[in-house]
PDB file of N, CA and C in Angstrom:
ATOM      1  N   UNK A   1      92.525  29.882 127.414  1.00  0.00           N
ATOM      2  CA  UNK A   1      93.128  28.612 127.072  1.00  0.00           C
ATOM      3  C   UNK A   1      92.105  27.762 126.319  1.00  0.00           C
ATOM      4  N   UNK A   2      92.534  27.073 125.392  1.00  0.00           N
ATOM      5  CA  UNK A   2      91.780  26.387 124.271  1.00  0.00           C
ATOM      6  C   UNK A   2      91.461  24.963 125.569  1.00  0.00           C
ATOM      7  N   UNK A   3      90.072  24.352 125.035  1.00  0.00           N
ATOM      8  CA  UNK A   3      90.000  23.458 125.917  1.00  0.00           C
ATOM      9  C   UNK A   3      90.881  21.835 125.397  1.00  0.00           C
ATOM     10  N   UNK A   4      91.094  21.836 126.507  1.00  0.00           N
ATOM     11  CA  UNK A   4      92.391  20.335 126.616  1.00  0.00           C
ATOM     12  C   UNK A   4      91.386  18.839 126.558  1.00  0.00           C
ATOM     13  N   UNK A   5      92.379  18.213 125.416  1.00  0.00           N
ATOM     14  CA  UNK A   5      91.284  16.944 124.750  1.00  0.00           C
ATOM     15  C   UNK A   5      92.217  15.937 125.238  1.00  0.00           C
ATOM     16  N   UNK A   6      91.527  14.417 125.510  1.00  0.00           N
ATOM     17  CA  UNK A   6      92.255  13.334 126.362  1.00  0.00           C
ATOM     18  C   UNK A   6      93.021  12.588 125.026  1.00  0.00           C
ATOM     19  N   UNK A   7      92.605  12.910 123.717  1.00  0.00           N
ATOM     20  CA  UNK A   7      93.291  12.262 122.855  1.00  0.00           C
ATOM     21  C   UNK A   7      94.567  12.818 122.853  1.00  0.00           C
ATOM     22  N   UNK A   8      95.210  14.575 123.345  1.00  0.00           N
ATOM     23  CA  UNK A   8      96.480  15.100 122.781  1.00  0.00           C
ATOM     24  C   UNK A   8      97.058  14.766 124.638  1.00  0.00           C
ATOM     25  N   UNK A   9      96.499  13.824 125.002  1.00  0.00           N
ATOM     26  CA  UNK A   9      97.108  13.359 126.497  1.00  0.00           C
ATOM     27  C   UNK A   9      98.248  12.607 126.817  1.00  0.00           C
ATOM     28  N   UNK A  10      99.493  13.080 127.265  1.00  0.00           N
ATOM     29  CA  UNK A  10     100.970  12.076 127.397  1.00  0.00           C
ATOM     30  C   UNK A  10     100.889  11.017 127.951  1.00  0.00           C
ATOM     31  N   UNK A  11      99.958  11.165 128.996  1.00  0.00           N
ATOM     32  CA  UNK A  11      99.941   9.755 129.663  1.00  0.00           C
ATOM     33  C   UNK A  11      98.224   9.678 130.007  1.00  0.00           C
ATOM     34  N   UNK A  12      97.882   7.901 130.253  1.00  0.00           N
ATOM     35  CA  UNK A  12      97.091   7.514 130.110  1.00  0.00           C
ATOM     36  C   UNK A  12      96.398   7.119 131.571  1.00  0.00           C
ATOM     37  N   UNK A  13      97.850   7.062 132.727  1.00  0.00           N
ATOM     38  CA  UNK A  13      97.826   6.757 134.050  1.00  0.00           C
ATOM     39  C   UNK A  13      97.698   7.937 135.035  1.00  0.00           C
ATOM     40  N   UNK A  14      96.840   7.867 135.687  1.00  0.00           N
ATOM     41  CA  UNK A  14      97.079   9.029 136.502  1.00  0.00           C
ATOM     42  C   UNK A  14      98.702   8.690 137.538  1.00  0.00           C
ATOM     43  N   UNK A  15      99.354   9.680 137.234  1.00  0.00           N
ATOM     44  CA  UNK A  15     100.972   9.623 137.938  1.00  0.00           C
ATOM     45  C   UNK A  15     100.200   8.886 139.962  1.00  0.00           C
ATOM     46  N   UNK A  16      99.612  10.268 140.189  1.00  0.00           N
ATOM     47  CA  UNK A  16      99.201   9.577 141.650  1.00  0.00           C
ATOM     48  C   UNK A  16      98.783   8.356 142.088  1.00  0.00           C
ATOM     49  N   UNK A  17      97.443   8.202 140.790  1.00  0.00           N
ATOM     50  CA  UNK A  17      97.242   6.976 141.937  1.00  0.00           C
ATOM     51  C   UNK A  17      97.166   6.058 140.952  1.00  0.00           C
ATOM     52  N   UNK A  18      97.365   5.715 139.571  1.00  0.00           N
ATOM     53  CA  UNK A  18      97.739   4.573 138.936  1.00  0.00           C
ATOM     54  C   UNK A  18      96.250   4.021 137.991  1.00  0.00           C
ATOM     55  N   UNK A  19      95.037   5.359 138.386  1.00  0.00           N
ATOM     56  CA  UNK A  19      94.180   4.592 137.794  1.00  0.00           C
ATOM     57  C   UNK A  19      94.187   5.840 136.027  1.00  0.00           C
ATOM     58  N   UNK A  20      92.800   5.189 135.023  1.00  0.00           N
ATOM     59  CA  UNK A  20      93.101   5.885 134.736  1.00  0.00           C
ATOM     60  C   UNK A  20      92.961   7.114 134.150  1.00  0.00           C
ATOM     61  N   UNK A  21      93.075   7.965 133.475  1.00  0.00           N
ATOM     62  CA  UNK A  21      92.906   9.662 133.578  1.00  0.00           C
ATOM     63  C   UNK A  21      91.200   9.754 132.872  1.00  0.00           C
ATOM     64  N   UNK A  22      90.885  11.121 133.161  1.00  0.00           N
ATOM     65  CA  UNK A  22      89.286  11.625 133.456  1.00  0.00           C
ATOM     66  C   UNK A  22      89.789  12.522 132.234  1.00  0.00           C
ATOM     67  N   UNK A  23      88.821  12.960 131.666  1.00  0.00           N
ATOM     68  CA  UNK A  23      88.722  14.120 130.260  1.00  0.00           C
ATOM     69  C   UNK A  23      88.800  15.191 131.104  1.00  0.00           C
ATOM     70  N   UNK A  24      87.713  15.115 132.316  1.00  0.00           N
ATOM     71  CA  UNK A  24      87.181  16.640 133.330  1.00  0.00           C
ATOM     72  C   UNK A  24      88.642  16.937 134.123  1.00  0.00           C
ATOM     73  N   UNK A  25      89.970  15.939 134.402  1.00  0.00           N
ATOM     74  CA  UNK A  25      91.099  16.223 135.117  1.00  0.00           C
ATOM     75  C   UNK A  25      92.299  16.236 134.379  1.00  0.00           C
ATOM     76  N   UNK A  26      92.313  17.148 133.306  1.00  0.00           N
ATOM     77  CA  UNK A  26      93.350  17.628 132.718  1.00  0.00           C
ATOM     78  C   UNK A  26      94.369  18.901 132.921  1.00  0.00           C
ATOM     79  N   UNK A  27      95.222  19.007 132.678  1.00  0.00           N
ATOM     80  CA  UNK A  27      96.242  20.559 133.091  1.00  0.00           C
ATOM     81  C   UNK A  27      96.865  20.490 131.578  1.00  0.00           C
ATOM     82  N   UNK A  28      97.662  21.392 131.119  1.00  0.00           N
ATOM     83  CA  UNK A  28      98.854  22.106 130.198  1.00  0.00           C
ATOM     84  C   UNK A  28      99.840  22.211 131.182  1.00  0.00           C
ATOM     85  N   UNK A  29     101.151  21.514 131.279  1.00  0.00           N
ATOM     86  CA  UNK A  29     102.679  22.249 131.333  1.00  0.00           C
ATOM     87  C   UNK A  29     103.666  21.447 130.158  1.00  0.00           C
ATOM     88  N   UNK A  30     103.953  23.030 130.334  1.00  0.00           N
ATOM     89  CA  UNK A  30     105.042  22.916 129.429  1.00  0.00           C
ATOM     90  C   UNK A  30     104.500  22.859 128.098  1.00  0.00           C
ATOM     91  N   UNK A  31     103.490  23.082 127.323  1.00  0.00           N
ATOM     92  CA  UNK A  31     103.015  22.363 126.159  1.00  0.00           C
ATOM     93  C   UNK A  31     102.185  21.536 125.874  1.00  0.00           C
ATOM     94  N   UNK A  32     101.795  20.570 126.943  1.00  0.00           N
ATOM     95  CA  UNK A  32     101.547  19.425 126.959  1.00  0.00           C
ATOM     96  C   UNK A  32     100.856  19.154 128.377  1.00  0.00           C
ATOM     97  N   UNK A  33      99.752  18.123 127.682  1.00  0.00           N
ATOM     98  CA  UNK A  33      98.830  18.320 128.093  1.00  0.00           C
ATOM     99  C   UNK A  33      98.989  16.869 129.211  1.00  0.00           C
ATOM    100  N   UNK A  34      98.445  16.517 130.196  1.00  0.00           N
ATOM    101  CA  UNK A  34      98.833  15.529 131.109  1.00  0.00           C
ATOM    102  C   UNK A  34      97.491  15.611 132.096  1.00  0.00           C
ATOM    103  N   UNK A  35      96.855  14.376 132.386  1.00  0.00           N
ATOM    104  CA  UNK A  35      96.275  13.688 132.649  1.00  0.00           C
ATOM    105  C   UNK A  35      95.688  13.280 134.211  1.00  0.00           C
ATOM    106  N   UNK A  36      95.054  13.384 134.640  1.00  0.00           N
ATOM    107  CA  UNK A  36      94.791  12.654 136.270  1.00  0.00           C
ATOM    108  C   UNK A  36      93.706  11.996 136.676  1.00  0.00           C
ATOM    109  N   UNK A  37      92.969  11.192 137.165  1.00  0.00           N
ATOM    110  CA  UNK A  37      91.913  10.168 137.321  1.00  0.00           C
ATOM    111  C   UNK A  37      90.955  11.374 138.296  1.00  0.00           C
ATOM    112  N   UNK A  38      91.338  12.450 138.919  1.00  0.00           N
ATOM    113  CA  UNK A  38      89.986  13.278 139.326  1.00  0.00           C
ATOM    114  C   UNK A  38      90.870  14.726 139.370  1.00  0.00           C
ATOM    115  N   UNK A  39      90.224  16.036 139.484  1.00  0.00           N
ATOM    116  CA  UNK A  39      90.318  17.158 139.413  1.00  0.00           C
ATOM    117  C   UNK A  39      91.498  17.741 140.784  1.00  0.00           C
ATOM    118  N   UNK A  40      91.217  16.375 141.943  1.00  0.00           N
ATOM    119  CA  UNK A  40      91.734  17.205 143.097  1.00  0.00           C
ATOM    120  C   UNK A  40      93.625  16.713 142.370  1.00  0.00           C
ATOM    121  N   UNK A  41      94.064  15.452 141.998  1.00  0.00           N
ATOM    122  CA  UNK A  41      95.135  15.513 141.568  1.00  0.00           C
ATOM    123  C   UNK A  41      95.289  16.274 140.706  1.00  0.00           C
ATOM    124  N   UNK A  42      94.540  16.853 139.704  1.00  0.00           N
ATOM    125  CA  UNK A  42      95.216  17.800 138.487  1.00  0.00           C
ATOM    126  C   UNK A  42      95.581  18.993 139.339  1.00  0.00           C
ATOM    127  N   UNK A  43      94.820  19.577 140.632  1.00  0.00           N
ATOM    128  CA  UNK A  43      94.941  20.477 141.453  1.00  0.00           C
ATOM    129  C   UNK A  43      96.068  20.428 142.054  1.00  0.00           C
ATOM    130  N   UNK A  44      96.667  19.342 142.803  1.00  0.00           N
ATOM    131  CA  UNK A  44      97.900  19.188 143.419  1.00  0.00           C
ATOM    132  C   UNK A  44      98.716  19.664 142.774  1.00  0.00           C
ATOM    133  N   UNK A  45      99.238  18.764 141.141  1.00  0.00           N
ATOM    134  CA  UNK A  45     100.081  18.830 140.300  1.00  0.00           C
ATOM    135  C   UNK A  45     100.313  20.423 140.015  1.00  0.00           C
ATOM    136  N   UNK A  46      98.679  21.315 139.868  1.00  0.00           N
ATOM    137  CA  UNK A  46      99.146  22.539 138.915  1.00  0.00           C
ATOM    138  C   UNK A  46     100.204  23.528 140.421  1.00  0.00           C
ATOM    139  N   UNK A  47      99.486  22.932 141.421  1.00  0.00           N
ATOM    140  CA  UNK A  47      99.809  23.597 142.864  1.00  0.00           C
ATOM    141  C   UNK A  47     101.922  23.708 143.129  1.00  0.00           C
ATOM    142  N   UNK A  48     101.969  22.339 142.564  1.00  0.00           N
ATOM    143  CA  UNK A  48     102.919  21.998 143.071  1.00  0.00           C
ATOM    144  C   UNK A  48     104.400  22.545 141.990  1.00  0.00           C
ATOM    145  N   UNK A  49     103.489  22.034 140.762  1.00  0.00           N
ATOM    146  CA  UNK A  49     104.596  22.574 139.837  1.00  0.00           C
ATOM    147  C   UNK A  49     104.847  24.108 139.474  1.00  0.00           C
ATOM    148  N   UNK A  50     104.001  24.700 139.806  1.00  0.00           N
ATOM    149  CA  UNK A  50     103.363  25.974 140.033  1.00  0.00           C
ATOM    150  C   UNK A  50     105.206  26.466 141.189  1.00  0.00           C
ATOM    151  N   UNK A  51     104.912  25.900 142.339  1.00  0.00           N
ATOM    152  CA  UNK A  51     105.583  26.074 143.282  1.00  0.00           C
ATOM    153  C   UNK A  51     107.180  26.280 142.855  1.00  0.00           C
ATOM    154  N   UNK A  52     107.451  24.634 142.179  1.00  0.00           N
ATOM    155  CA  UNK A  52     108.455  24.856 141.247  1.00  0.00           C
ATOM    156  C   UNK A  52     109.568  25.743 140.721  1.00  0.00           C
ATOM    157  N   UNK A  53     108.299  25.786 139.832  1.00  0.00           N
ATOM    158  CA  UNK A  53     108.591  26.687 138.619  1.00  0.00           C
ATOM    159  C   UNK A  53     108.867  28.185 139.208  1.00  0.00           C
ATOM    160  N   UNK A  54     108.277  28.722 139.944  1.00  0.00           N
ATOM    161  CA  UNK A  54     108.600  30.166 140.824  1.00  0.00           C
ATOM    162  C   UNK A  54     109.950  29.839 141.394  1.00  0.00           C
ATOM    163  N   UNK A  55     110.685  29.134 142.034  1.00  0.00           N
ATOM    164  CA  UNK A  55     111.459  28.348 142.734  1.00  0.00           C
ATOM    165  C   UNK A  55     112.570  28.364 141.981  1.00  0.00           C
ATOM    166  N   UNK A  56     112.755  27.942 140.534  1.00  0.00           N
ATOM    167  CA  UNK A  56     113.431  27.905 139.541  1.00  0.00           C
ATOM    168  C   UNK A  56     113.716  29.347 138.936  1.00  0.00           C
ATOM    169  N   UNK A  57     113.057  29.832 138.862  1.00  0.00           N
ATOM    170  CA  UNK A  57     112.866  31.517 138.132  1.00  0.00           C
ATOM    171  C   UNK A  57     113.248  32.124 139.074  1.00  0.00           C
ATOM    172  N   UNK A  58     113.572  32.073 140.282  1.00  0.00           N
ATOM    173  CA  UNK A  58     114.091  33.143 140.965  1.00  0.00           C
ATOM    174  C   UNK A  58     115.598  33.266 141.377  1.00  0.00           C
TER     175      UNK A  58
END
């Protein structure tokens, strides 16, 4: 994976906790690249949508 830049970032807020997003706490879904104020929320998010998405596909 090509590394993910905060300029091609959808949002500017981290969704969780409102502050705002870190260069080092970025993910890709869907295309697109999205944002979080530390690594353990980008972790949740990939965890969760991850979960999802298997969830959906089956």
């Amino acid at each position: 994976m090509a590394e993910l830049n905060l300029d091609d970032c959808v949002n500017d807020i981290c969704p969780w906790s409102g502050d705002p997003v870190e260069a080092d706490s970025l993910t890709e879904y869907k295309g697109k690249v999205v944002g979080f104020c530390n690594t353990g929320g980008r972790d949740k998010f990939e965890k969760a949508t991850a979960m999802f998405d298997a969830a959906i596909q089956d």
